[in-house]
N, C-alpha and C. Protein backbone atom coordinates (compact mmCIF):
# COMPACT_ATOMS: atom_id res chain seq x y z
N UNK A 1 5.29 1.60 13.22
CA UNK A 1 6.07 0.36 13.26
C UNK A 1 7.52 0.61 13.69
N UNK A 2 8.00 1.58 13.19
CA UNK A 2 9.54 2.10 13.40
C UNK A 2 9.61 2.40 15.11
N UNK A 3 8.63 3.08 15.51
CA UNK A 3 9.18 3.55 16.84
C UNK A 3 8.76 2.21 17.78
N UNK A 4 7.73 1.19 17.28
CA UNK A 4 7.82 -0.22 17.89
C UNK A 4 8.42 -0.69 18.02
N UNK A 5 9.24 -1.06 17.00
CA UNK A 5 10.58 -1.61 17.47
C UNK A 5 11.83 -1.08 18.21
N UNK A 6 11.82 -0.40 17.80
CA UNK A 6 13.18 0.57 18.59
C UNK A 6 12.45 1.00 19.82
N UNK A 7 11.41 0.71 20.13
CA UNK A 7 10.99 0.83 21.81
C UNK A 7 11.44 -0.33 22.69
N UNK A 8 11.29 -1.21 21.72
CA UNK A 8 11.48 -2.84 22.52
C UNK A 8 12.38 -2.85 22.62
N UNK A 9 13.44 -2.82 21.36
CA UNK A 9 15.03 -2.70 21.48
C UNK A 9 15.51 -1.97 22.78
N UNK A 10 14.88 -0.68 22.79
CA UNK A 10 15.92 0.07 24.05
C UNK A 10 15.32 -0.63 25.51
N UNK A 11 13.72 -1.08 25.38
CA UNK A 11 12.91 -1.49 26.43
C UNK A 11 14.03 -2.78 27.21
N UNK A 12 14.33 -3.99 25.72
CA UNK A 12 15.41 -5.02 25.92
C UNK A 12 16.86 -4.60 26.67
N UNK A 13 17.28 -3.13 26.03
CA UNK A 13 18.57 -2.89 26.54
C UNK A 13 18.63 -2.43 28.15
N UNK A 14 17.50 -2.08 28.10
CA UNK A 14 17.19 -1.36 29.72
C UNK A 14 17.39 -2.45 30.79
N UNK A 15 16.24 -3.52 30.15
CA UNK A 15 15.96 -4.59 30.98
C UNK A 15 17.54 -5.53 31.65
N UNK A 16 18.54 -5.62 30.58
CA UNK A 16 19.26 -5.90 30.35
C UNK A 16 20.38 -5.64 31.15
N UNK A 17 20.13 -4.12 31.29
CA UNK A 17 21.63 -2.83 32.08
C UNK A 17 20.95 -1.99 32.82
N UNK A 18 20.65 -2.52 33.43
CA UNK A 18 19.79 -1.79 34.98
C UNK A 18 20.37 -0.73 35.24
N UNK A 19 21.49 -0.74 35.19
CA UNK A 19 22.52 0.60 35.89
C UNK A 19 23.01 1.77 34.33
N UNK A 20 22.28 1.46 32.97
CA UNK A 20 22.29 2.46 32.28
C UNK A 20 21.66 3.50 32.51
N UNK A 21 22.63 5.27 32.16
CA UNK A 21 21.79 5.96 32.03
C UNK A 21 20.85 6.38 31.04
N UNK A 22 20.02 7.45 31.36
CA UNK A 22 18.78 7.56 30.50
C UNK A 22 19.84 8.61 29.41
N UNK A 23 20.75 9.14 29.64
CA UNK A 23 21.75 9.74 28.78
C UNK A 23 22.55 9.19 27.44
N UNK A 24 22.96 8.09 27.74
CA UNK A 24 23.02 6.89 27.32
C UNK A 24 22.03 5.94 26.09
N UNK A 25 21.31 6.15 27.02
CA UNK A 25 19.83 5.21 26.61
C UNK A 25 19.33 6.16 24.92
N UNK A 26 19.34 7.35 25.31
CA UNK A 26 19.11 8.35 24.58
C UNK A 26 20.58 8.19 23.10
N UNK A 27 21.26 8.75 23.46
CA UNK A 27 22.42 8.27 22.36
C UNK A 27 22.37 6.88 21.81
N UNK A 28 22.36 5.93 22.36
CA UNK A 28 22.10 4.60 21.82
C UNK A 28 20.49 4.92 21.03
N UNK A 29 19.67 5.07 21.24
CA UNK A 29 18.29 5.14 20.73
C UNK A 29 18.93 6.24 18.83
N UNK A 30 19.23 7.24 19.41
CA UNK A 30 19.62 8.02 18.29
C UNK A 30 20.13 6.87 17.21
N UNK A 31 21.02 6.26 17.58
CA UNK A 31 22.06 5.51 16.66
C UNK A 31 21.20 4.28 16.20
N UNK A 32 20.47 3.82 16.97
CA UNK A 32 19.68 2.83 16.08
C UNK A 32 17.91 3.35 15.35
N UNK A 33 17.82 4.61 15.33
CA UNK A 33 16.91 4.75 14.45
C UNK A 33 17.15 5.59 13.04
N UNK A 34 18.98 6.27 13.56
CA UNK A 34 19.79 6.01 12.33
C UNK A 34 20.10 5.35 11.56
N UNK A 35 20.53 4.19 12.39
CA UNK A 35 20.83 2.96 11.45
C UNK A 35 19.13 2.16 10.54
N UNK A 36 18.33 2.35 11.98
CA UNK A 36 16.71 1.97 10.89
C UNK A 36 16.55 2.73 9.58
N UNK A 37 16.81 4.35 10.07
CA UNK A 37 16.47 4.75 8.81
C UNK A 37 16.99 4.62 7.91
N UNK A 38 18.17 4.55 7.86
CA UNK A 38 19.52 4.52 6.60
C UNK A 38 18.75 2.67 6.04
N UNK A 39 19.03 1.86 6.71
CA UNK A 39 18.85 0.43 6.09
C UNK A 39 17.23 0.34 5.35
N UNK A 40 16.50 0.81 5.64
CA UNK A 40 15.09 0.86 5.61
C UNK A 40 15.51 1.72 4.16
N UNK A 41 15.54 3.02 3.87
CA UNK A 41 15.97 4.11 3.00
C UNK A 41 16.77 3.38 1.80
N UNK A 42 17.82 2.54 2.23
CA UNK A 42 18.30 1.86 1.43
C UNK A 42 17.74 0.62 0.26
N UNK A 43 17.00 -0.01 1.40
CA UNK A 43 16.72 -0.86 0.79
C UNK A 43 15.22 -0.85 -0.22
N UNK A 44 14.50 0.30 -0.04
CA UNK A 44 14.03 1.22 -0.97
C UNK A 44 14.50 1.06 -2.16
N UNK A 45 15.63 2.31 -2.32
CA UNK A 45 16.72 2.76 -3.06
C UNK A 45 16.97 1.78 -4.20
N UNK A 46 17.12 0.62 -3.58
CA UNK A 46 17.66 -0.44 -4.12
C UNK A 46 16.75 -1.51 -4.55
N UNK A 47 15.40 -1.79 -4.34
CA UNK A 47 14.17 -2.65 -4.51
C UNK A 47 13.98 -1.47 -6.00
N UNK A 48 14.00 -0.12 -5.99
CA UNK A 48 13.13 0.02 -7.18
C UNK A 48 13.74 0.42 -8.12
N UNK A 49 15.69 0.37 -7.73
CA UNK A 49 16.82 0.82 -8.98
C UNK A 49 16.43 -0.54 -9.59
N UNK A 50 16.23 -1.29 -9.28
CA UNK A 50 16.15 -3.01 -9.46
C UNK A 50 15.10 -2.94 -10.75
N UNK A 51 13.90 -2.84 -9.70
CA UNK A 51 13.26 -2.58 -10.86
C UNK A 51 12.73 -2.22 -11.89
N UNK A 52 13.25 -0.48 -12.21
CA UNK A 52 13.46 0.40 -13.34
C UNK A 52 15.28 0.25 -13.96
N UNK A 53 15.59 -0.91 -13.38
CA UNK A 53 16.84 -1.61 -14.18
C UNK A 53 18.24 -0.31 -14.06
N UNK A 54 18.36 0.73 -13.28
CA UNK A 54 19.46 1.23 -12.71
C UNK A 54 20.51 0.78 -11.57
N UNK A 55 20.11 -0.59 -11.07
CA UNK A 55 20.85 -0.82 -10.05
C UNK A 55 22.23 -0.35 -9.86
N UNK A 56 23.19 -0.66 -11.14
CA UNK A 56 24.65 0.12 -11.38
C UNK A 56 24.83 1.03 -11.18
N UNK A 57 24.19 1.55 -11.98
CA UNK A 57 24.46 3.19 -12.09
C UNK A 57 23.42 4.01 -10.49
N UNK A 58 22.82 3.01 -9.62
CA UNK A 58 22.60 3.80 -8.52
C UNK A 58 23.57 3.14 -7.52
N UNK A 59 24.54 2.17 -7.53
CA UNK A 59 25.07 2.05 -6.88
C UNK A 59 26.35 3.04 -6.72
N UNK A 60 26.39 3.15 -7.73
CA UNK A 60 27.61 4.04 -8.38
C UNK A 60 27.68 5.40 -7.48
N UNK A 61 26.37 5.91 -7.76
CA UNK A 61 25.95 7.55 -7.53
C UNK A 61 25.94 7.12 -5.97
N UNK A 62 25.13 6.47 -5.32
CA UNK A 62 25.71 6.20 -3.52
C UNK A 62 27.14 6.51 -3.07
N UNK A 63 27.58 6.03 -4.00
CA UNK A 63 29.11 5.78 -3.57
C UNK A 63 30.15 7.28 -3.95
N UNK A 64 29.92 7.66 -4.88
CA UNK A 64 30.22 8.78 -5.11
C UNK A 64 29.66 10.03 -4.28
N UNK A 65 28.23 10.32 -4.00
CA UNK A 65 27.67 10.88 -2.75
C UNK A 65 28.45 10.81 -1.62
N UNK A 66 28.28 9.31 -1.05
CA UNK A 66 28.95 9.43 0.61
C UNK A 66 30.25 9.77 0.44
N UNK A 67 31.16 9.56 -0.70
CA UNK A 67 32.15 9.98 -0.81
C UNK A 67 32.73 11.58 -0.04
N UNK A 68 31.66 11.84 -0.62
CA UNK A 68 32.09 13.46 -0.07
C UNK A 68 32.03 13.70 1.32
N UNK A 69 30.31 13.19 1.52
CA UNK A 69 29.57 13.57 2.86
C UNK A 69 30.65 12.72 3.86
N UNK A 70 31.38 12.08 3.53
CA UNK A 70 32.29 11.17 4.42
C UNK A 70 32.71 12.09 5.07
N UNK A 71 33.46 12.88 4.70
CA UNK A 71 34.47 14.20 5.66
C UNK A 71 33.31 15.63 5.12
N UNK A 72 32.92 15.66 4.42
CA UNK A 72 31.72 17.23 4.41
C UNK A 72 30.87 17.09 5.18
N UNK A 73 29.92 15.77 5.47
CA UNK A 73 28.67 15.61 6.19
C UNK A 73 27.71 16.17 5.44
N UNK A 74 27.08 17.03 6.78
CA UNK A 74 25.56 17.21 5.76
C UNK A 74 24.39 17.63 6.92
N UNK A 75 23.37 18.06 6.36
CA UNK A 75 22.27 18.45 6.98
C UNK A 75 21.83 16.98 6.64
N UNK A 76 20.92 16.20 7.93
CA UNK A 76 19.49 14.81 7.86
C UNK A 76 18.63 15.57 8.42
N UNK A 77 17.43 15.23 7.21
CA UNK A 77 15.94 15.81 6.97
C UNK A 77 15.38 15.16 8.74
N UNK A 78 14.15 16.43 8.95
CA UNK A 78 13.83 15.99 10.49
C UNK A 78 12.91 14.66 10.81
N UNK A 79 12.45 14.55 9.65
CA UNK A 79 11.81 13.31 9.69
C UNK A 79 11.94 12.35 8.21
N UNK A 80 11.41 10.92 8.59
CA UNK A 80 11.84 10.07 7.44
C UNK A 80 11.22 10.37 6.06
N UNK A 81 10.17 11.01 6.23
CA UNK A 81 9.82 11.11 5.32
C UNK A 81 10.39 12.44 3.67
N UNK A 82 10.39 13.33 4.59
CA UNK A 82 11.44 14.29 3.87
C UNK A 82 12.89 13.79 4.18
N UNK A 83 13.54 12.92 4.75
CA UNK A 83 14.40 12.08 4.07
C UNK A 83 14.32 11.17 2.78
N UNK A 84 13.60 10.61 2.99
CA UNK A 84 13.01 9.67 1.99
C UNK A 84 12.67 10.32 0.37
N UNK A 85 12.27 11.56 0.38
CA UNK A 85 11.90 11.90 -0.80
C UNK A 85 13.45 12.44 -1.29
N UNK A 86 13.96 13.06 -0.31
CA UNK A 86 15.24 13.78 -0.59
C UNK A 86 16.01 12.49 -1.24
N UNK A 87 15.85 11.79 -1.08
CA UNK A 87 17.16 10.38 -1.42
C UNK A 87 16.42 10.04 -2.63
N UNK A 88 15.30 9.74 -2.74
CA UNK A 88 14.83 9.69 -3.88
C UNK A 88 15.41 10.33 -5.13
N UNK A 89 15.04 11.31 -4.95
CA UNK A 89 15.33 12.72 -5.76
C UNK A 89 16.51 12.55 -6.26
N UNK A 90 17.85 12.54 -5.11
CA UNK A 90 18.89 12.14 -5.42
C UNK A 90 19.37 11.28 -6.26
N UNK A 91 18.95 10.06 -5.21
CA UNK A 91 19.57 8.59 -6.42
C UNK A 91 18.29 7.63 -7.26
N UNK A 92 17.37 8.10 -7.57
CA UNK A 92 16.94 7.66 -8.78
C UNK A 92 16.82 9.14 -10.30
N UNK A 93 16.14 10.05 -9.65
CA UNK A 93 16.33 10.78 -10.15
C UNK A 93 17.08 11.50 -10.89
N UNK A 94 18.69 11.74 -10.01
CA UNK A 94 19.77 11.99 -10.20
C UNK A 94 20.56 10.66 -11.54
N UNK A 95 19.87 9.50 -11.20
CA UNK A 95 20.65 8.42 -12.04
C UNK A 95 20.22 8.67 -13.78
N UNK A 96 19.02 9.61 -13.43
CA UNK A 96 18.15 9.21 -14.81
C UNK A 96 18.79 10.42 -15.65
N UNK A 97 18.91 11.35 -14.34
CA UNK A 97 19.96 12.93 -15.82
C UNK A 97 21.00 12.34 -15.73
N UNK A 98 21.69 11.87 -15.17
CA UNK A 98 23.33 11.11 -15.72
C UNK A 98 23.20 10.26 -16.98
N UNK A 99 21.90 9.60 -17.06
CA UNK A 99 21.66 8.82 -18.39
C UNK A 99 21.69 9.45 -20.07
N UNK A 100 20.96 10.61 -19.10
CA UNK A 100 20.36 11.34 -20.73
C UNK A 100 20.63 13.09 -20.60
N UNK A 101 21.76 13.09 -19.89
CA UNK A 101 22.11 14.56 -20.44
C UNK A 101 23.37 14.64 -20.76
N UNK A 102 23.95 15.13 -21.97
CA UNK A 102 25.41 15.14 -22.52
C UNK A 102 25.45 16.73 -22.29
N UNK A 103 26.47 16.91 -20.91
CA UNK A 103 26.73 17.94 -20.55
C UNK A 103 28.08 18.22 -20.72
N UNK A 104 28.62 19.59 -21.34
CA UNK A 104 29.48 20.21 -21.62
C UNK A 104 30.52 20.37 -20.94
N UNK A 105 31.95 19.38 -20.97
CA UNK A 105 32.85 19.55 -20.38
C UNK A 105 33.19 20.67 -20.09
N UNK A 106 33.19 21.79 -20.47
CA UNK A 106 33.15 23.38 -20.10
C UNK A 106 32.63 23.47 -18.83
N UNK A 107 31.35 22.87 -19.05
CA UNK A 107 30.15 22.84 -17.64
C UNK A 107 30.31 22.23 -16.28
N UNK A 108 30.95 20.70 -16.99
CA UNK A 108 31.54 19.94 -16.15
C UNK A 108 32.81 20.56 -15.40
N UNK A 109 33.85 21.59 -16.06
CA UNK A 109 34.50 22.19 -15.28
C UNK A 109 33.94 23.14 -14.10
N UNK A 110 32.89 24.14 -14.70
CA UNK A 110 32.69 25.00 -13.74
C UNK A 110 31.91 24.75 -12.76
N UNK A 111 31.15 23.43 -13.15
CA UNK A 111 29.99 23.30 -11.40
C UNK A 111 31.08 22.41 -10.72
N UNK A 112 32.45 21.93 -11.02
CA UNK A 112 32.88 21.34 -10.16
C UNK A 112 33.84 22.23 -9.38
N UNK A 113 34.07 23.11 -9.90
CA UNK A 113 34.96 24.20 -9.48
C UNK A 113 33.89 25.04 -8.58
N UNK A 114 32.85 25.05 -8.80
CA UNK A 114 32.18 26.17 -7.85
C UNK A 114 31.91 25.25 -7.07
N UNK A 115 31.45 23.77 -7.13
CA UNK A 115 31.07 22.89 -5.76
C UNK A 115 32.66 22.94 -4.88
N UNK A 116 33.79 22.80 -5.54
CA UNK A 116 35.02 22.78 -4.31
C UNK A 116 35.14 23.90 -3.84
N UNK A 117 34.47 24.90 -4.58
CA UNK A 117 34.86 26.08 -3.61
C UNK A 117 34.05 26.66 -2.54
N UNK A 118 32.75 25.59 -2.26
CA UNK A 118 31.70 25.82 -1.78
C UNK A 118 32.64 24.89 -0.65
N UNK A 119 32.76 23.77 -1.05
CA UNK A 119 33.06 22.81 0.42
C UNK A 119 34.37 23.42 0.71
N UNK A 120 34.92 23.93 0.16
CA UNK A 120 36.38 24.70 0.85
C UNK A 120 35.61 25.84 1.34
N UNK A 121 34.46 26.67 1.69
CA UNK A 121 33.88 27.69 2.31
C UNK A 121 32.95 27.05 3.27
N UNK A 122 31.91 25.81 3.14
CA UNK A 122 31.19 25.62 3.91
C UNK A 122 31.83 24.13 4.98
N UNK A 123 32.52 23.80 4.16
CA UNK A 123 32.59 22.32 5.18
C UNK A 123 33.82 21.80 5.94
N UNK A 124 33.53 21.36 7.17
CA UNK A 124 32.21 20.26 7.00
C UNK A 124 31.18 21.31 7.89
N UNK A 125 30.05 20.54 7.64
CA UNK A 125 28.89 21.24 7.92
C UNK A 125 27.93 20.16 9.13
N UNK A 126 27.50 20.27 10.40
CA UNK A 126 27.88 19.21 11.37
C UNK A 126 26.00 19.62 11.56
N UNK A 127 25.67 18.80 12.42
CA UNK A 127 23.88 18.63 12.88
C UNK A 127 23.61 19.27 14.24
N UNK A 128 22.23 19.20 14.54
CA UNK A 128 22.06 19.52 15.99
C UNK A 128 22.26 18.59 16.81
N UNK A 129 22.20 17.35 16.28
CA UNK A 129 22.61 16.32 17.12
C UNK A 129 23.63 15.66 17.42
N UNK A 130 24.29 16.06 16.16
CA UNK A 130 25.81 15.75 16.37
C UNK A 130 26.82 17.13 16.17
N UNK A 131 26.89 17.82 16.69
CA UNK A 131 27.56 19.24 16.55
C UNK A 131 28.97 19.09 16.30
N UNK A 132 29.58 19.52 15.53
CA UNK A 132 31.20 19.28 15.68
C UNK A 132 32.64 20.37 16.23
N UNK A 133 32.25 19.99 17.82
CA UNK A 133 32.90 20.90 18.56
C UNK A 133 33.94 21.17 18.71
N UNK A 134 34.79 20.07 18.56
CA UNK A 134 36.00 19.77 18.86
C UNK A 134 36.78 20.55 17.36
N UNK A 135 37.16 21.85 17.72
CA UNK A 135 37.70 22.80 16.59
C UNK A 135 39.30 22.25 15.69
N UNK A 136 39.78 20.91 16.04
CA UNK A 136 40.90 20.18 15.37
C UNK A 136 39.89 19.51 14.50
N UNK A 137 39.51 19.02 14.93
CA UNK A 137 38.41 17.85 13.82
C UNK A 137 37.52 18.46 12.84
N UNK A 138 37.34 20.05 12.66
CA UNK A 138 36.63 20.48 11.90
C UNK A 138 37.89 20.89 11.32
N UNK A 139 38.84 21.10 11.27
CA UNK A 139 40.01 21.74 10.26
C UNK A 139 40.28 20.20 10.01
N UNK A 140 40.41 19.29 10.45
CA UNK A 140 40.77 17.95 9.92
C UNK A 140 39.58 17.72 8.54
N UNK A 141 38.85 17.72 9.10
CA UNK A 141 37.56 17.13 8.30
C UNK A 141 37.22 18.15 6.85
N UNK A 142 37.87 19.48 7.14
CA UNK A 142 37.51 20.57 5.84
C UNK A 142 39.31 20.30 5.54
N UNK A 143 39.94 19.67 5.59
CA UNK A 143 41.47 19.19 4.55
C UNK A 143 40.92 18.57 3.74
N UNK A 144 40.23 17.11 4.74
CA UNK A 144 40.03 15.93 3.81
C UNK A 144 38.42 16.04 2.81
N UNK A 145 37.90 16.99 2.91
CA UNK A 145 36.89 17.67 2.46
C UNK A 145 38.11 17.77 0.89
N UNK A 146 38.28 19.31 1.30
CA UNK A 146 38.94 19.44 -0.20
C UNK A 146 39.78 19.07 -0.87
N UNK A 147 40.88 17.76 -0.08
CA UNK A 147 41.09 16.67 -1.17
C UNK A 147 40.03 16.01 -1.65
N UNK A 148 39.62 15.52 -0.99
CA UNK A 148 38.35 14.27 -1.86
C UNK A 148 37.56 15.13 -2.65
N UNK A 149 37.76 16.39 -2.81
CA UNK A 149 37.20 17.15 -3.66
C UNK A 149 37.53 17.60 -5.00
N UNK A 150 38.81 17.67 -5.14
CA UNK A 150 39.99 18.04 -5.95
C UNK A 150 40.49 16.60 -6.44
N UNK A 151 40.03 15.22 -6.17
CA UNK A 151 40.12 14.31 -6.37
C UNK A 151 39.03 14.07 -7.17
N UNK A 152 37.64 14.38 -6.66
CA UNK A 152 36.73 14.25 -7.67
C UNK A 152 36.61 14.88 -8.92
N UNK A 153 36.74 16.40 -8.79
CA UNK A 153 37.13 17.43 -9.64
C UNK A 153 37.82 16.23 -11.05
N UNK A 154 39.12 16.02 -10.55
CA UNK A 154 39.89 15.68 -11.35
C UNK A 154 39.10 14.33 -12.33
N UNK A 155 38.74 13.07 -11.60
CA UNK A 155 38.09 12.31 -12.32
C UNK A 155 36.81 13.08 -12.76
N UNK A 156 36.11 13.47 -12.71
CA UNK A 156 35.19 14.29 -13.18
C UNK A 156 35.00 14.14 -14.74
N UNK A 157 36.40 15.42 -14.86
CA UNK A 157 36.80 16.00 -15.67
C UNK A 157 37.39 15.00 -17.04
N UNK A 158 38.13 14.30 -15.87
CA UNK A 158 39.39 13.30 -17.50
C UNK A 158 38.48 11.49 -17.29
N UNK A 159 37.09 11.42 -16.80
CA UNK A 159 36.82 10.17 -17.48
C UNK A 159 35.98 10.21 -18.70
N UNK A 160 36.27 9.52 -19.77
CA UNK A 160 35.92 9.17 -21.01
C UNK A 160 34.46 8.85 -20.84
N UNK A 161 33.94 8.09 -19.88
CA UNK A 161 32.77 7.44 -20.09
C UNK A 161 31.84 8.45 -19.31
N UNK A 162 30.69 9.12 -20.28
CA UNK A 162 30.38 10.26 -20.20
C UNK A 162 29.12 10.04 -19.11
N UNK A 163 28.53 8.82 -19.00
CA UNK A 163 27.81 8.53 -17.51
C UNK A 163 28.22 8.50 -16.48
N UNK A 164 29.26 7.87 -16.57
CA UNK A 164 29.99 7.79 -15.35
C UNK A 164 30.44 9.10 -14.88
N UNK A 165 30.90 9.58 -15.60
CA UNK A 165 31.16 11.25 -15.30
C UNK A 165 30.21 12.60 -14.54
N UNK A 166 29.32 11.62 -15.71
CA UNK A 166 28.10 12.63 -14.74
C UNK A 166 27.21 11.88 -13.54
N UNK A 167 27.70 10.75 -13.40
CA UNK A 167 27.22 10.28 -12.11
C UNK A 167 27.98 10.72 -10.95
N UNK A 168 28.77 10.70 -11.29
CA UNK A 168 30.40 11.35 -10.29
C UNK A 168 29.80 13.21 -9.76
N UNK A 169 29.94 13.76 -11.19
CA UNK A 169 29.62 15.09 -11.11
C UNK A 169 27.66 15.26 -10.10
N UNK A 170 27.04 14.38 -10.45
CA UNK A 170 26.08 14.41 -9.99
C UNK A 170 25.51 14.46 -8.41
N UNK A 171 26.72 13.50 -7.92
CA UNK A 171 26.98 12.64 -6.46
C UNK A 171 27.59 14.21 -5.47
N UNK A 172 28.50 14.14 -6.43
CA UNK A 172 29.57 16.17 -5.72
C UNK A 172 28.57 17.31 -5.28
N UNK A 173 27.29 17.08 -6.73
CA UNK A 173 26.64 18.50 -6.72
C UNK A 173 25.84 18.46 -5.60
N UNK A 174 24.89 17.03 -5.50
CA UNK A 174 24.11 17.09 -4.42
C UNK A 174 24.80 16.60 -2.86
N UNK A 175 25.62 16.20 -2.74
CA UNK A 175 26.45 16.13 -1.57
C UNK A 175 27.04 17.95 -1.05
N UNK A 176 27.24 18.58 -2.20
CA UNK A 176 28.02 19.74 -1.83
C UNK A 176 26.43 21.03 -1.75
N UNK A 177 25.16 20.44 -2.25
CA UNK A 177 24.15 21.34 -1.66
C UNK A 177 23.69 21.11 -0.60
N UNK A 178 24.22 20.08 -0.03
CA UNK A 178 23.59 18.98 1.46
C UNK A 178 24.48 20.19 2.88
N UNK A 179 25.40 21.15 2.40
CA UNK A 179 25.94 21.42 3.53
C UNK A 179 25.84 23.19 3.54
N UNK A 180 25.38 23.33 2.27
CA UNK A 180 24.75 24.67 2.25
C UNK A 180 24.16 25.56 3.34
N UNK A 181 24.27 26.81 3.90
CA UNK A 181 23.25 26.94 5.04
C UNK A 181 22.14 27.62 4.25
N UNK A 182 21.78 27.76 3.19
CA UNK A 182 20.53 27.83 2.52
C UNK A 182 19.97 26.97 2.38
N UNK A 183 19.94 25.64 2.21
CA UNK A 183 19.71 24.19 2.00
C UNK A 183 19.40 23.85 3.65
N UNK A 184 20.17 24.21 4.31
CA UNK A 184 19.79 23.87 5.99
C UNK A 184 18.25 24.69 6.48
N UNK A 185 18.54 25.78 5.73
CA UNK A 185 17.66 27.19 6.06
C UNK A 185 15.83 26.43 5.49
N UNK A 186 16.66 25.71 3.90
CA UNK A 186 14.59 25.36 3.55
C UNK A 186 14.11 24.23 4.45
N UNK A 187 15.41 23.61 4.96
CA UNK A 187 14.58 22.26 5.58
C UNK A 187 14.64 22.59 7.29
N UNK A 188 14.37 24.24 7.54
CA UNK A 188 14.39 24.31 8.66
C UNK A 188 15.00 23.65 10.07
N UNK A 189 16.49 23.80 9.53
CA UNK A 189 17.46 23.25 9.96
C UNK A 189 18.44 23.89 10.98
N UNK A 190 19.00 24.31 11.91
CA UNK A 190 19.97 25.12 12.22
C UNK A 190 21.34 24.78 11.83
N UNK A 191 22.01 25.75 11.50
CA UNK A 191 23.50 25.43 10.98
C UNK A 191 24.25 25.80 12.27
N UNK A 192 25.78 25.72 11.87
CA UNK A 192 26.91 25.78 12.78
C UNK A 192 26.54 25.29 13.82
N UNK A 193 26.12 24.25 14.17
CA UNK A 193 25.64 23.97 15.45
C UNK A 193 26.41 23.88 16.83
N UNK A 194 28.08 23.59 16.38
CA UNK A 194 29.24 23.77 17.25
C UNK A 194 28.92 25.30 17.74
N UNK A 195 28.54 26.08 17.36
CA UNK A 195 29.02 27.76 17.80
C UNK A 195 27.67 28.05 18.91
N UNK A 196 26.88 27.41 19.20
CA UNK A 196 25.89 27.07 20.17
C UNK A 196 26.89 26.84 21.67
N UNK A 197 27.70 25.65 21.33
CA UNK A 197 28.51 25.25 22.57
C UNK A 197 29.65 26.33 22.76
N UNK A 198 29.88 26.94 21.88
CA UNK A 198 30.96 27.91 21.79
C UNK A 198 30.08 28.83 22.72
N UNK A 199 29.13 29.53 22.52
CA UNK A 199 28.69 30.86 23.47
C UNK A 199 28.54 30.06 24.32
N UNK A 200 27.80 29.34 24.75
CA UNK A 200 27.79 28.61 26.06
C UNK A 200 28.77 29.01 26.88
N UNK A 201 30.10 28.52 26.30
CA UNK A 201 31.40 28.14 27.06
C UNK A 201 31.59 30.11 27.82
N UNK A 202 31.39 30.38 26.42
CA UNK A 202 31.76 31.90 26.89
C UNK A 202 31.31 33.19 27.32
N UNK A 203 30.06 32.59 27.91
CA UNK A 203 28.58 32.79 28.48
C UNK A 203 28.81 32.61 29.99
């Protein structure tokens, strides 16, 4: 059904722009079966927080997630389906130990301290499809990495409300294993994908 539509769609755009290239055609195609999957994925997400009555607290953990991946990024699973379970995992799963585990501010210090020091070593961490070549924008993107990191850190740490805390802490941990190149490595992923265009150049 997915690639039905997004056939017609690009079939429509073709019909449309005679003089597009198939280069083109291709990048545009990427971006809208991104956007299918993400809205589709979502609205998942959100049909069954609904109905095991987490909607809050999974909206919460979304938001705290992309938080990071905003400037860290991330490895996307090669197909929807090991996307799909992965998000699962994440935000329902993830919502249900934020519910029922009273974890040790001690603890809460040190996995947040070892996740910033992971995204201050790994990120950002860029795709095969979107490689991040342009070597200013990866020192841009690993600044605003480890503020928004050291920002989280901090609320983490000093909010009172001990779900919320660990929804926060929860959102960091799995956002900051998303850029891992061991985490790239199980989902048979290639990392650094910029350093591909790099030998190229110097090839």
């Amino acid at each position: 059904m997915k690639q039905k539509i997004l056939n017609n769609v690009i079939k429509n755009i073709k019909n449309n722009n005679p003089h597009i290239t198939e280069e083109k055609l291709e990048i545009i195609s990427y971006g809208l079966e991104s956007i299918y999957l993400t809205f589709t994925k979502i609205i998942l997400i959100v049909v069954l927080s609904i109905i095991l009555n987490i909607f809050k607290e999974t909206m919460f953990l979304l938001l705290f997630y992309n938080i990071i991946r905003l400037f860290a990024f991330g490895l996307h699973a090669k197909n929807s389906f090991a996307c799909l379970i992965t998000s699962l995992t994440i935000f329902i799963g993830g919502v249900y130990l934020s519910l029922y585990l009273n974890i040790d501010i001690k603890i809460k210090i040190a996995l947040s301290i070892i996740s910033l020091i992971l995204i201050a070593i790994y990120a950002p961490a860029d795709t095969e499809k979107r490689p991040l070549i342009n070597e200013r924008k990866r020192k841009r993107f690993k600044i605003l990495s480890i503020i928004t990191s050291i920002i989280m850190t901090y609320f983490i740490i000093t909010t009172k409300n001990n779900i919320m805390s660990n929804l926060m802490l929860t959102g960091y941990i799995a956002a900051t294993i998303m850029i891992l190149p061991i985490t790239y490595k199980l989902y048979g992923l290639p990392y650094n994908n910029y350093k591909r265009y790099h030998d190229e150049i110097d090839n």
